[in-house]
C-alpha atoms as a PDB file:
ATOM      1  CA  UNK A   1     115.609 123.987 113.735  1.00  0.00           C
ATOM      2  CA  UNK A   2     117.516 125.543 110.618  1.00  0.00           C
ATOM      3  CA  UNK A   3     115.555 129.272 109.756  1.00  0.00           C
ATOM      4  CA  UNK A   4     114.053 129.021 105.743  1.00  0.00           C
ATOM      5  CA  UNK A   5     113.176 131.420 103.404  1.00  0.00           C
ATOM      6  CA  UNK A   6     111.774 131.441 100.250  1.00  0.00           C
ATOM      7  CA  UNK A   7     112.744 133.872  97.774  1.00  0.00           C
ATOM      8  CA  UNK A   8     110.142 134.527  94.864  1.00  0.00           C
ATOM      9  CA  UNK A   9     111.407 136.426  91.918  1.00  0.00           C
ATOM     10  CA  UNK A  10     109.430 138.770  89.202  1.00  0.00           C
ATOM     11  CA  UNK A  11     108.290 137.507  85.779  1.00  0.00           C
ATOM     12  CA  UNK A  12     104.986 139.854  84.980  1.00  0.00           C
ATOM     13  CA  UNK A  13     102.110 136.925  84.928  1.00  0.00           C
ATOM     14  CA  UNK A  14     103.898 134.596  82.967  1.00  0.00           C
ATOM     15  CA  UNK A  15     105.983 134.243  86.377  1.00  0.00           C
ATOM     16  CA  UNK A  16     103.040 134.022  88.606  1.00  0.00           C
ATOM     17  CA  UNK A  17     101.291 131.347  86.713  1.00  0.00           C
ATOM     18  CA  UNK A  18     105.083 129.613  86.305  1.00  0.00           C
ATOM     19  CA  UNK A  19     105.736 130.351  90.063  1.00  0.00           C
ATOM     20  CA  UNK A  20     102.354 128.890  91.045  1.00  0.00           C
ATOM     21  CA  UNK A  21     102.729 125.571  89.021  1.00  0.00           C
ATOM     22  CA  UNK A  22     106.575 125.056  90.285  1.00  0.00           C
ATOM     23  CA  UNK A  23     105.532 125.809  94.075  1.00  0.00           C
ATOM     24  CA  UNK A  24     102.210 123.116  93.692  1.00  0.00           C
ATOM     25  CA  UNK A  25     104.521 120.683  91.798  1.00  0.00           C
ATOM     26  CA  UNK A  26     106.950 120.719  94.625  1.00  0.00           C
ATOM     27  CA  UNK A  27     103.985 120.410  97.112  1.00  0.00           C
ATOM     28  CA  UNK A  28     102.520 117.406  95.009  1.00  0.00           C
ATOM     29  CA  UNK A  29     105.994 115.905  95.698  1.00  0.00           C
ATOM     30  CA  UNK A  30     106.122 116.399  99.492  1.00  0.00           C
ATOM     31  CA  UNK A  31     107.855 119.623  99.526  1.00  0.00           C
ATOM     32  CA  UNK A  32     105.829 122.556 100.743  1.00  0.00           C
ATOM     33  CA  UNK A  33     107.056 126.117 100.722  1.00  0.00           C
ATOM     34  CA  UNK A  34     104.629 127.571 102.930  1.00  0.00           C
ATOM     35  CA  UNK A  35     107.072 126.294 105.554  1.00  0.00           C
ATOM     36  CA  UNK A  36     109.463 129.280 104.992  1.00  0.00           C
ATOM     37  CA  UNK A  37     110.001 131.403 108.010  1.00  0.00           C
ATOM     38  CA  UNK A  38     110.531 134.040 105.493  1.00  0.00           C
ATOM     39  CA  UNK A  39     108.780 134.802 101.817  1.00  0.00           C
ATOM     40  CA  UNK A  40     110.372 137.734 100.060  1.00  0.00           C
ATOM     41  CA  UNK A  41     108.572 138.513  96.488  1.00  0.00           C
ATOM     42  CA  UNK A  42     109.307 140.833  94.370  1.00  0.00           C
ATOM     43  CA  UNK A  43     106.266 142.035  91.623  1.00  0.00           C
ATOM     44  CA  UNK A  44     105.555 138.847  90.596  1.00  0.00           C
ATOM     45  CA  UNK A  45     106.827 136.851  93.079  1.00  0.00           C
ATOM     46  CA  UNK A  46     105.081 138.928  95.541  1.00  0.00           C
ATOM     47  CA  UNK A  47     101.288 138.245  94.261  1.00  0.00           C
ATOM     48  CA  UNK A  48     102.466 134.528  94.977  1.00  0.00           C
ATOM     49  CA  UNK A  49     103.995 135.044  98.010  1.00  0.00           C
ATOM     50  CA  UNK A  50     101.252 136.746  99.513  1.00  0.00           C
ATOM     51  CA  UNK A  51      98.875 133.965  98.543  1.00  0.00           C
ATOM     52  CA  UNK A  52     100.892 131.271 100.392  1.00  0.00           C
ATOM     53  CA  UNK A  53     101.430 133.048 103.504  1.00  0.00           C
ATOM     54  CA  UNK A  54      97.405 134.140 103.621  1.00  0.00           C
ATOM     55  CA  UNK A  55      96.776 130.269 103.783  1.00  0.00           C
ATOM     56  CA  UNK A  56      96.309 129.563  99.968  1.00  0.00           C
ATOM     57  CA  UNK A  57      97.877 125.742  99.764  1.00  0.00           C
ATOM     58  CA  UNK A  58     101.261 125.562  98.086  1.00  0.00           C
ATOM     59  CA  UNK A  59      99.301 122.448  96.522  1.00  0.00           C
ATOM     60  CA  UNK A  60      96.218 124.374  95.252  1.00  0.00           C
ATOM     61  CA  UNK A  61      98.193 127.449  93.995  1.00  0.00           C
ATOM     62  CA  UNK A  62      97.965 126.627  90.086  1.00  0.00           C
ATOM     63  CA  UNK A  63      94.560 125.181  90.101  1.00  0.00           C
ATOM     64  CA  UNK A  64      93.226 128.753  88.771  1.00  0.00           C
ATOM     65  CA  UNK A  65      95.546 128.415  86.001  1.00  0.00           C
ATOM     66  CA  UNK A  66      94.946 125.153  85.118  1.00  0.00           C
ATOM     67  CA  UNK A  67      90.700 126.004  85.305  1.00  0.00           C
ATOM     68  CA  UNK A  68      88.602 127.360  82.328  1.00  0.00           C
ATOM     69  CA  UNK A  69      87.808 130.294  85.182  1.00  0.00           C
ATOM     70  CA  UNK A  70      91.404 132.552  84.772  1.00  0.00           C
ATOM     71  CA  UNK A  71      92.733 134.555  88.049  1.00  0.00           C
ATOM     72  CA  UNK A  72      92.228 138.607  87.108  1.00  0.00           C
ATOM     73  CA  UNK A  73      95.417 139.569  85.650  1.00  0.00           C
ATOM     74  CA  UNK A  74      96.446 143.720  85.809  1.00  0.00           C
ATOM     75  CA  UNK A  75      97.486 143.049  82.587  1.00  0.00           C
ATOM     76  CA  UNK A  76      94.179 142.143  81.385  1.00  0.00           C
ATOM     77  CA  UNK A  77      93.596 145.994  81.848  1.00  0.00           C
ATOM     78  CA  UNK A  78      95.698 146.959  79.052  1.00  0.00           C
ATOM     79  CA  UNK A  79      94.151 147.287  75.164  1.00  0.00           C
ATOM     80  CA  UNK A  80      95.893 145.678  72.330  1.00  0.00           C
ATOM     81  CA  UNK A  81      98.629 143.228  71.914  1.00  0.00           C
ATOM     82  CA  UNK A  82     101.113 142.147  75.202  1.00  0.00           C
ATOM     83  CA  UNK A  83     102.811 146.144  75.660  1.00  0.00           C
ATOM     84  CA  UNK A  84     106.178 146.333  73.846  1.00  0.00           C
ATOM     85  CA  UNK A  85     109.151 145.570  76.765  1.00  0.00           C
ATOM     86  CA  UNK A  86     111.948 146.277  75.096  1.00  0.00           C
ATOM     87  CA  UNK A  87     112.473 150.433  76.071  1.00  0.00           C
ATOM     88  CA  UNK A  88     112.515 148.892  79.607  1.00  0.00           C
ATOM     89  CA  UNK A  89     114.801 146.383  79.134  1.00  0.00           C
ATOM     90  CA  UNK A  90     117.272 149.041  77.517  1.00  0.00           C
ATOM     91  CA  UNK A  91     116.864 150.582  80.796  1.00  0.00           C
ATOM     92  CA  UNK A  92     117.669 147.663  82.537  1.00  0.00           C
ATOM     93  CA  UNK A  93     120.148 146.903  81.064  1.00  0.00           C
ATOM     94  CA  UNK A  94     122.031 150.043  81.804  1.00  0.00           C
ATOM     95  CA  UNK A  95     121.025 149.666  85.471  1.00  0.00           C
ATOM     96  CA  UNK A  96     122.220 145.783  85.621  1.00  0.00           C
ATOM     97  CA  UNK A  97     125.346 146.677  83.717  1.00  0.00           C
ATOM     98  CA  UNK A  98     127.125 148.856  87.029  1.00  0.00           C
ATOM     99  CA  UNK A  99     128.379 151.670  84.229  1.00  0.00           C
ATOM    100  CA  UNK A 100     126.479 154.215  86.291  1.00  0.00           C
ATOM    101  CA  UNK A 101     125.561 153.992  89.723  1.00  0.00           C
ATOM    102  CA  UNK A 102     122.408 152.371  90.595  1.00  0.00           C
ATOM    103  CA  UNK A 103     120.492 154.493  92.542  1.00  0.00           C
ATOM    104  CA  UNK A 104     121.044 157.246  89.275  1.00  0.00           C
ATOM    105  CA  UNK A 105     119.612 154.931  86.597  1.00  0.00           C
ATOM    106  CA  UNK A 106     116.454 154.179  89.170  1.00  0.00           C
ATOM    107  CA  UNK A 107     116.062 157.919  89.817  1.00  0.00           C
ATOM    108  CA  UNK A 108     115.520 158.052  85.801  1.00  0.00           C
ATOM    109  CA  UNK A 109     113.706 155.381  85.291  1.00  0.00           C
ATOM    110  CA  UNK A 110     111.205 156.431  88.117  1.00  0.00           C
ATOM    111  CA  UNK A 111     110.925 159.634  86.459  1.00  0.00           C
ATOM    112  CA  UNK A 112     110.306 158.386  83.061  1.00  0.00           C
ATOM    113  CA  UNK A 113     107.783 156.215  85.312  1.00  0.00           C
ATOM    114  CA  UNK A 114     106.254 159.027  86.398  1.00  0.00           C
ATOM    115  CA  UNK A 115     105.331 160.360  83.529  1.00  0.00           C
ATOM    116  CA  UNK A 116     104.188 157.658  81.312  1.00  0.00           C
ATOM    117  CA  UNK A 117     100.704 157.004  80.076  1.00  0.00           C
ATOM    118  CA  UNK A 118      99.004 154.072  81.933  1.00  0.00           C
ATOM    119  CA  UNK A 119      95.892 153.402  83.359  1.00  0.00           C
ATOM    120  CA  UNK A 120      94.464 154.977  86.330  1.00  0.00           C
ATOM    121  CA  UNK A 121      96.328 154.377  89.469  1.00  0.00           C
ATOM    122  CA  UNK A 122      92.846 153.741  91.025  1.00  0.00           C
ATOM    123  CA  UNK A 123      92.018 151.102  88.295  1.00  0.00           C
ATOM    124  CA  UNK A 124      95.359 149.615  88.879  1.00  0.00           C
ATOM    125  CA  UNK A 125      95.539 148.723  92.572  1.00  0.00           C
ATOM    126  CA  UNK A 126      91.658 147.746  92.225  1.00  0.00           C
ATOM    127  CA  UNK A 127      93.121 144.961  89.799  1.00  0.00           C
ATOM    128  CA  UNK A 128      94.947 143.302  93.101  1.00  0.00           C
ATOM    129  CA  UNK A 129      91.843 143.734  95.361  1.00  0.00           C
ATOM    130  CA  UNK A 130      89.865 141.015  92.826  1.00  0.00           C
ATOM    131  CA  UNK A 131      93.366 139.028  93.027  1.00  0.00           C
ATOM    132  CA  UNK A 132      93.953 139.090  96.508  1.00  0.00           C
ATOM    133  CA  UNK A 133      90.181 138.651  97.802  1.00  0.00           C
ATOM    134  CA  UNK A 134      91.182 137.371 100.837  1.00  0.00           C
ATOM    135  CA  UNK A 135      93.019 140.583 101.802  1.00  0.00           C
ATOM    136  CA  UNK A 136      90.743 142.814 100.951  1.00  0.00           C
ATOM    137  CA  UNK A 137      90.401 144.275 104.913  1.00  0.00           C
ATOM    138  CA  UNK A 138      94.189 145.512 103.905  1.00  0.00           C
ATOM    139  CA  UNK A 139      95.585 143.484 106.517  1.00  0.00           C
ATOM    140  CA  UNK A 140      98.763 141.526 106.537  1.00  0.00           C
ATOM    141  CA  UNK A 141      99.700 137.950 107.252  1.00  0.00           C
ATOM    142  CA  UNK A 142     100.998 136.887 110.629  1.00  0.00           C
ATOM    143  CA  UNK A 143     103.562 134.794 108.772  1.00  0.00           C
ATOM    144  CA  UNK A 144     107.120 136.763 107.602  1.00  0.00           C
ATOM    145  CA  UNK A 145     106.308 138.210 104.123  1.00  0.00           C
ATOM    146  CA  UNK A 146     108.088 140.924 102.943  1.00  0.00           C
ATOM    147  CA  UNK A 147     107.024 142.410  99.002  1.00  0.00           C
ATOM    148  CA  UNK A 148     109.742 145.223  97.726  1.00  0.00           C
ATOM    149  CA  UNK A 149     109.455 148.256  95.443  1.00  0.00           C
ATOM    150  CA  UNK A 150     111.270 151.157  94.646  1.00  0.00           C
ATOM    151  CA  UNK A 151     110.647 154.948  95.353  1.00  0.00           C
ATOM    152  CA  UNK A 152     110.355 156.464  91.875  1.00  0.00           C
ATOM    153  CA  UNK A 153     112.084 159.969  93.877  1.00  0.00           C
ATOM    154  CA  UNK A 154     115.118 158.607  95.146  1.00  0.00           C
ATOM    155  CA  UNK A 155     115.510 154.796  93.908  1.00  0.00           C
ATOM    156  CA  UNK A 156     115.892 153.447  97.122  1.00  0.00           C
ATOM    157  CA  UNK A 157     114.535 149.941  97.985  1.00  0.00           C
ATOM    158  CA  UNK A 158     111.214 149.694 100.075  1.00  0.00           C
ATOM    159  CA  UNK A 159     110.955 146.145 101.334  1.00  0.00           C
ATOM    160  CA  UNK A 160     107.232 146.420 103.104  1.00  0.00           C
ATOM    161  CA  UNK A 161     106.126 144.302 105.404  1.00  0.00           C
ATOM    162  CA  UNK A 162     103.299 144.125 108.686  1.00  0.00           C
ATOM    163  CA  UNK A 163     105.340 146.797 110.437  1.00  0.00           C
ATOM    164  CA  UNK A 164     105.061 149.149 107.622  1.00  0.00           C
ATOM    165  CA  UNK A 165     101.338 150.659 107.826  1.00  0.00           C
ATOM    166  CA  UNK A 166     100.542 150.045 104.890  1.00  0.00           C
ATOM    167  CA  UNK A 167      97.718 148.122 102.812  1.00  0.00           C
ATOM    168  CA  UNK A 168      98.808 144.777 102.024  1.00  0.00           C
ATOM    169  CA  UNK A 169      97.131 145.130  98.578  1.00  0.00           C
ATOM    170  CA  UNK A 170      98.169 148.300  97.801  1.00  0.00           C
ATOM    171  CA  UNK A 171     101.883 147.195  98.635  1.00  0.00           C
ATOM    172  CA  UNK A 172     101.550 144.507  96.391  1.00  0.00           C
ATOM    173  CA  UNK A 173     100.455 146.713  93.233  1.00  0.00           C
ATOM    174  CA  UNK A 174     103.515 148.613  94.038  1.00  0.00           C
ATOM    175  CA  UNK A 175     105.950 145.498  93.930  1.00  0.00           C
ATOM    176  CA  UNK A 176     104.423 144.821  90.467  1.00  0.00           C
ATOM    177  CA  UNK A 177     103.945 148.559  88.721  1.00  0.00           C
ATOM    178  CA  UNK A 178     106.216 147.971  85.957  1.00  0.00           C
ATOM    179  CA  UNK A 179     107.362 151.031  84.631  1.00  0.00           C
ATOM    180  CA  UNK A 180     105.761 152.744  81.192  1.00  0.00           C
ATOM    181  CA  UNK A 181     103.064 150.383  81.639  1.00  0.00           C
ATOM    182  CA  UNK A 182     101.524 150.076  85.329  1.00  0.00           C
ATOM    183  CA  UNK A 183     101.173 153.433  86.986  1.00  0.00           C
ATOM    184  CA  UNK A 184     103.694 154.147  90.166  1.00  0.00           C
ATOM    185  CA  UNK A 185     101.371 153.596  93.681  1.00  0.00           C
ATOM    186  CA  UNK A 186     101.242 156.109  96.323  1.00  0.00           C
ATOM    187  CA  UNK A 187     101.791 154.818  99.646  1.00  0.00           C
ATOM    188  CA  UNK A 188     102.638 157.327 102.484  1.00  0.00           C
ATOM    189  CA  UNK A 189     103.181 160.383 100.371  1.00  0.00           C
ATOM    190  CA  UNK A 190     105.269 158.480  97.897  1.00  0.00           C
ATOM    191  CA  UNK A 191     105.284 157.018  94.361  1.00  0.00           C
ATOM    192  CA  UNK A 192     106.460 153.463  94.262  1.00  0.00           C
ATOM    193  CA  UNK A 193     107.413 150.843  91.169  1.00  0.00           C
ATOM    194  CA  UNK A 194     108.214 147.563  90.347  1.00  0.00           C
ATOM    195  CA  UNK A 195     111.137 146.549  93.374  1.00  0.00           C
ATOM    196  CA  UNK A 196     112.826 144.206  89.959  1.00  0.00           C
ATOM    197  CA  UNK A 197     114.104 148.148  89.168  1.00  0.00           C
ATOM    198  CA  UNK A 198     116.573 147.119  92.082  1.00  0.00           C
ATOM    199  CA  UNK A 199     116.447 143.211  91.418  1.00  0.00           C
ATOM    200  CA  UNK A 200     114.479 140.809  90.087  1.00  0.00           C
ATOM    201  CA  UNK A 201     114.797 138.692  93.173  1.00  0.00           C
ATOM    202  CA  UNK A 202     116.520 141.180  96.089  1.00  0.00           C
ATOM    203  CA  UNK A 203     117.585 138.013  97.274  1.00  0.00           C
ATOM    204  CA  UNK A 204     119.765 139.240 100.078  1.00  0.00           C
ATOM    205  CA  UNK A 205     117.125 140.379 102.025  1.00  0.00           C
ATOM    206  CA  UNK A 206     116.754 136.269 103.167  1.00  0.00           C
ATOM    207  CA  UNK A 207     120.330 137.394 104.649  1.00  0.00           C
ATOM    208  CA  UNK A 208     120.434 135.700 108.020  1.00  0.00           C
ATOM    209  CA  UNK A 209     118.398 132.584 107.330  1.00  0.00           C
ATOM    210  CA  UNK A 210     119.543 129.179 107.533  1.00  0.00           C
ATOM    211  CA  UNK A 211     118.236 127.773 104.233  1.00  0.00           C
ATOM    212  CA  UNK A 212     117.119 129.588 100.879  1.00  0.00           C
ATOM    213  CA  UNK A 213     115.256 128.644  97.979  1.00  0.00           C
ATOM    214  CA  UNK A 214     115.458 131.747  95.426  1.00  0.00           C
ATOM    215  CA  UNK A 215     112.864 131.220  92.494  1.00  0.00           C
ATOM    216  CA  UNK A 216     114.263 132.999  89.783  1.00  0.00           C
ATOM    217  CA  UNK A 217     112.102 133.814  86.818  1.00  0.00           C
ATOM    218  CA  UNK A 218     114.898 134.084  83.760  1.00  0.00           C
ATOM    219  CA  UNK A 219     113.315 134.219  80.273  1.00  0.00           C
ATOM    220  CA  UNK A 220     115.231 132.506  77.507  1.00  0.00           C
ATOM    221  CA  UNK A 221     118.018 135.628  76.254  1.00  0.00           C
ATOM    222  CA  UNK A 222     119.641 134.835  73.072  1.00  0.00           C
ATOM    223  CA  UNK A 223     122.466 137.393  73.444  1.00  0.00           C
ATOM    224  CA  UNK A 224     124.954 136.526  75.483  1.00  0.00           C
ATOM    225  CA  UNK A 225     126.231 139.615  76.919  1.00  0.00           C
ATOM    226  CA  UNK A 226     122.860 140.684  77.549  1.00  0.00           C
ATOM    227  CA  UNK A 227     121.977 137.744  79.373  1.00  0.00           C
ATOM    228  CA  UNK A 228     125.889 138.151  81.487  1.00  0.00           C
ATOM    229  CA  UNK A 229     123.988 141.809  82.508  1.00  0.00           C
ATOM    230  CA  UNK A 230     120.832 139.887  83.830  1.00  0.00           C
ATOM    231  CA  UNK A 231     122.531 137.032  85.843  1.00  0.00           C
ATOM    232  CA  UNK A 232     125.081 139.257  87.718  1.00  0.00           C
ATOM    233  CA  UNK A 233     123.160 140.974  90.015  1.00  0.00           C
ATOM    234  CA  UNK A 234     121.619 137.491  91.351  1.00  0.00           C
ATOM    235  CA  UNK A 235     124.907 136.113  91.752  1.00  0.00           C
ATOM    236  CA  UNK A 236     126.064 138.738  93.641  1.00  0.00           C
ATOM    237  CA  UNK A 237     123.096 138.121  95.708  1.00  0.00           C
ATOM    238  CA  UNK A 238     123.523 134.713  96.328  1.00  0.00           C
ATOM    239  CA  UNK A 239     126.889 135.191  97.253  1.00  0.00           C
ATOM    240  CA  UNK A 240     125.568 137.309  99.678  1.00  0.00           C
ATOM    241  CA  UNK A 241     123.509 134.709 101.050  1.00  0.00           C
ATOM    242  CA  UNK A 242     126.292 132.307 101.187  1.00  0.00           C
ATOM    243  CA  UNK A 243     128.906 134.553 102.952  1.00  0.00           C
ATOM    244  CA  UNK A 244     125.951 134.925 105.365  1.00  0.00           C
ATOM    245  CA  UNK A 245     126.329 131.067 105.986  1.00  0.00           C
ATOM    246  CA  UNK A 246     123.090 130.089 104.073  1.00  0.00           C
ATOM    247  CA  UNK A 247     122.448 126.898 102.057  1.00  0.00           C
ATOM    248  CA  UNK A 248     120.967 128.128  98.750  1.00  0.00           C
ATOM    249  CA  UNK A 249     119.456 126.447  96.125  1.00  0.00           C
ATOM    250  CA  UNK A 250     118.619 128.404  93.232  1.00  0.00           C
ATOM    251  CA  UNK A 251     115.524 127.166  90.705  1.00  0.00           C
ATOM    252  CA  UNK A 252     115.159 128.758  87.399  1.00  0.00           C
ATOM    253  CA  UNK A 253     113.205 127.946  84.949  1.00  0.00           C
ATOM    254  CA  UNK A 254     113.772 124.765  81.962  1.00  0.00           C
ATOM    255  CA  UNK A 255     113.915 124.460  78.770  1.00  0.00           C
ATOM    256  CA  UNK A 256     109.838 123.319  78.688  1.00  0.00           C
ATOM    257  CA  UNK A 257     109.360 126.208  80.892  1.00  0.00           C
ATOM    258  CA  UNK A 258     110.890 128.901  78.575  1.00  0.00           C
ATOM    259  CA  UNK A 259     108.939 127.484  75.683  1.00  0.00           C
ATOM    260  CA  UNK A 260     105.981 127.745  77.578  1.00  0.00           C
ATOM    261  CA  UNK A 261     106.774 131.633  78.238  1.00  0.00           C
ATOM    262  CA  UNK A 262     106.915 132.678  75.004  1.00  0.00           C
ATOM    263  CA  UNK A 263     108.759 136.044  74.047  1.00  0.00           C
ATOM    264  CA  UNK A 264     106.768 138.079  76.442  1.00  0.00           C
ATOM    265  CA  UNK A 265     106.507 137.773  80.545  1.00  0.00           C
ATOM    266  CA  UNK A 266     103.704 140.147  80.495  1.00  0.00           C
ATOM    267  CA  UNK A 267     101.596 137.894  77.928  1.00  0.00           C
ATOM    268  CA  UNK A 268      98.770 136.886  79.907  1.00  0.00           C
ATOM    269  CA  UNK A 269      97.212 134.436  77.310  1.00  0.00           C
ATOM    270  CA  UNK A 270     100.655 132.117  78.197  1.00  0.00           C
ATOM    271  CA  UNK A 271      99.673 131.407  81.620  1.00  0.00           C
ATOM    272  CA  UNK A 272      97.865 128.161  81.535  1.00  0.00           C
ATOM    273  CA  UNK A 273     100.638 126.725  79.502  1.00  0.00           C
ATOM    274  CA  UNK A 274     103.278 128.095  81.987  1.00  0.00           C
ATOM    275  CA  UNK A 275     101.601 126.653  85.291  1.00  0.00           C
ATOM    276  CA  UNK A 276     101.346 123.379  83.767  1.00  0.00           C
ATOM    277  CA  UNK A 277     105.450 123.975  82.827  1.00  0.00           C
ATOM    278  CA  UNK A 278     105.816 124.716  86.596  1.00  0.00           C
ATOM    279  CA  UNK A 279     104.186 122.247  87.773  1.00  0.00           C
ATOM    280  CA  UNK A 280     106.295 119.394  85.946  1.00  0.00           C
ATOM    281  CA  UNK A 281     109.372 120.927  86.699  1.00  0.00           C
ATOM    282  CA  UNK A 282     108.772 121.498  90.770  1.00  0.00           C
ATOM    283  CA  UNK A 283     107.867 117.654  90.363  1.00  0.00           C
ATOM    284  CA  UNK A 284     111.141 117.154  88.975  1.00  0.00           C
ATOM    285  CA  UNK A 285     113.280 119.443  91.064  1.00  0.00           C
ATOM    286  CA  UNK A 286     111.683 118.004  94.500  1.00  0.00           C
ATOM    287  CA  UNK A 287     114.037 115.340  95.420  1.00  0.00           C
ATOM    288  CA  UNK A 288     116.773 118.337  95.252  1.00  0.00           C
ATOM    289  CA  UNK A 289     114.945 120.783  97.071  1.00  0.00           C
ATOM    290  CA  UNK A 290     113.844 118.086  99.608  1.00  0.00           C
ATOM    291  CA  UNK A 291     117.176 117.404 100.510  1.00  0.00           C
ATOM    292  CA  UNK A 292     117.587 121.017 101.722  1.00  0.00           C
ATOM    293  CA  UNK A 293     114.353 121.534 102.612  1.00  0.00           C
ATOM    294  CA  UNK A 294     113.069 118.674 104.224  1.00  0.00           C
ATOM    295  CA  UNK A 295     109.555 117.218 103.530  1.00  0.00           C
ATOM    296  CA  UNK A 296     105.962 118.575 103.954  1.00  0.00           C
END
């Protein structure tokens, strides 16, 4: 039997909801991702990853969305209007854009982490133990799941997983502690952010498997060169992937979908209209992930 993996990219809650509603439209169709040998998220993608693999149906995952009752949302935390992206996205873009090396830009953007104002780190990683109730012992699932972050010291790439002796919860956080607005999370004597500061996928770490789905979470860019600086680094990791002898089909989101989204991933009020986005579109992308995939 051919090895899958299913690789869950970041997107703030906009992407969860999104990711949620494409992964139970795909179920709804006969396609079930919970079959993956391998989930690898990465901040968003790792809130829904760890949800499937602790025995959440692919099928039910949007239902909070969809409900008058909303999931807790980290970003509920904040006070005022969605927090302003944009001085993390020049950041970004100088990371993505290979003028410097990689592991330099990280460095800096884990010290300007480090030092911005955010909530308690407490109050932050608390906001994960209402979201992942089911894991609130700290244990892991038996299932391969793997969440990544990034070590605010040296920028190097954590990808946690069972092995790692950590909290599953408190890994999470760290996969999804964007930086100047979530607070870095300290797990074994370190300070960890978002693992998007290395890629918002880190799709070679499927390397090895048979069959890949990467779920990539790409909001609508209307400059062109800055959205050339966002796609290379997936390309390079799909390429990866295929010079690794993988099949890889790569989902990202549609033109509905990007409406839904709005202008800000980390808008929280645009979730119910993003699952219900995600949940069309898996519908319509099942026949072409079945074929890969197989059925449910």
């Amino acid at each position: 039997m051919p090895r899958r993996a299913l690789v869950l990219g970041g997107g703030g809650p906009v992407g969860i909801a999104w990711e949620s509603g494409l992964l139970s439209g795909l179920a709804e169709a006969g396609v079930d991702a919970a079959q993956a040998e391998l989930i690898v998220g990465t901040s968003a993608g790792s809130v829904v990853g760890a949800h499937l693999t602790l025995g959440r149906p692919a099928a039910k995952l949007a239902d909070a969305f969809l409900s008058d009752q909303q999931p807790a949302s980290a970003s509920e935390l904040l006070t005022g209007p969605p927090p302003d992206l944009s001085p993390l996205v020049i950041k970004l873009q100088d990371l993505y854009s290979g003028r410097r090396p990689a592991e330099l830009v990280r460095r800096e953007i884990g010290a300007w982490a480090l030092q911005a104002k955010t909530m308690s780190e407490e109050e932050f990683v608390a906001s994960f133990g209402r979201t992942l109730q089911n894991a609130s012992n700290g244990a892991w699932p038996e299932r391969g799941y793997v969440c990544t972050a990034v070590d605010t010291a040296d920028g190097s790439l954590m990808a946690w997983n069972k092995d790692s002796g950590v909290e599953l919860v408190r890994a999470v956080a760290s996969s999804c502690s964007v930086p100047g607005i979530f607070p870095p999370v300290t797990l074994c004597a370190h300070r960890y952010m978002d693992g998007g500061m290395r890629s918002a996928t880190n799709a070679d770490l499927a390397k090895g498997y048979d069959i890949v789905v990467v779920v990539a979470v790409r909001p609508r860019i209307s400059i062109p060169a800055l959205a050339e600086v966002f796609r290379r680094p997936l390309e390079n990791e799909l390429q990866v992937l295929r010079d690794g002898g993988a099949s890889v089909e790569l989902i990202t989101p549609d033109e509905p979908s990007m409406d839904a989204f709005g202008e800000n991933l980390m808008d929280y009020r645009r979730r119910p209209a993003s699952a219900r986005a995600g949940v069309n579109q898996g519908r319509t992308e099942a026949n072409k992930i079945r074929a890969v995939w197989g059925g449910a």
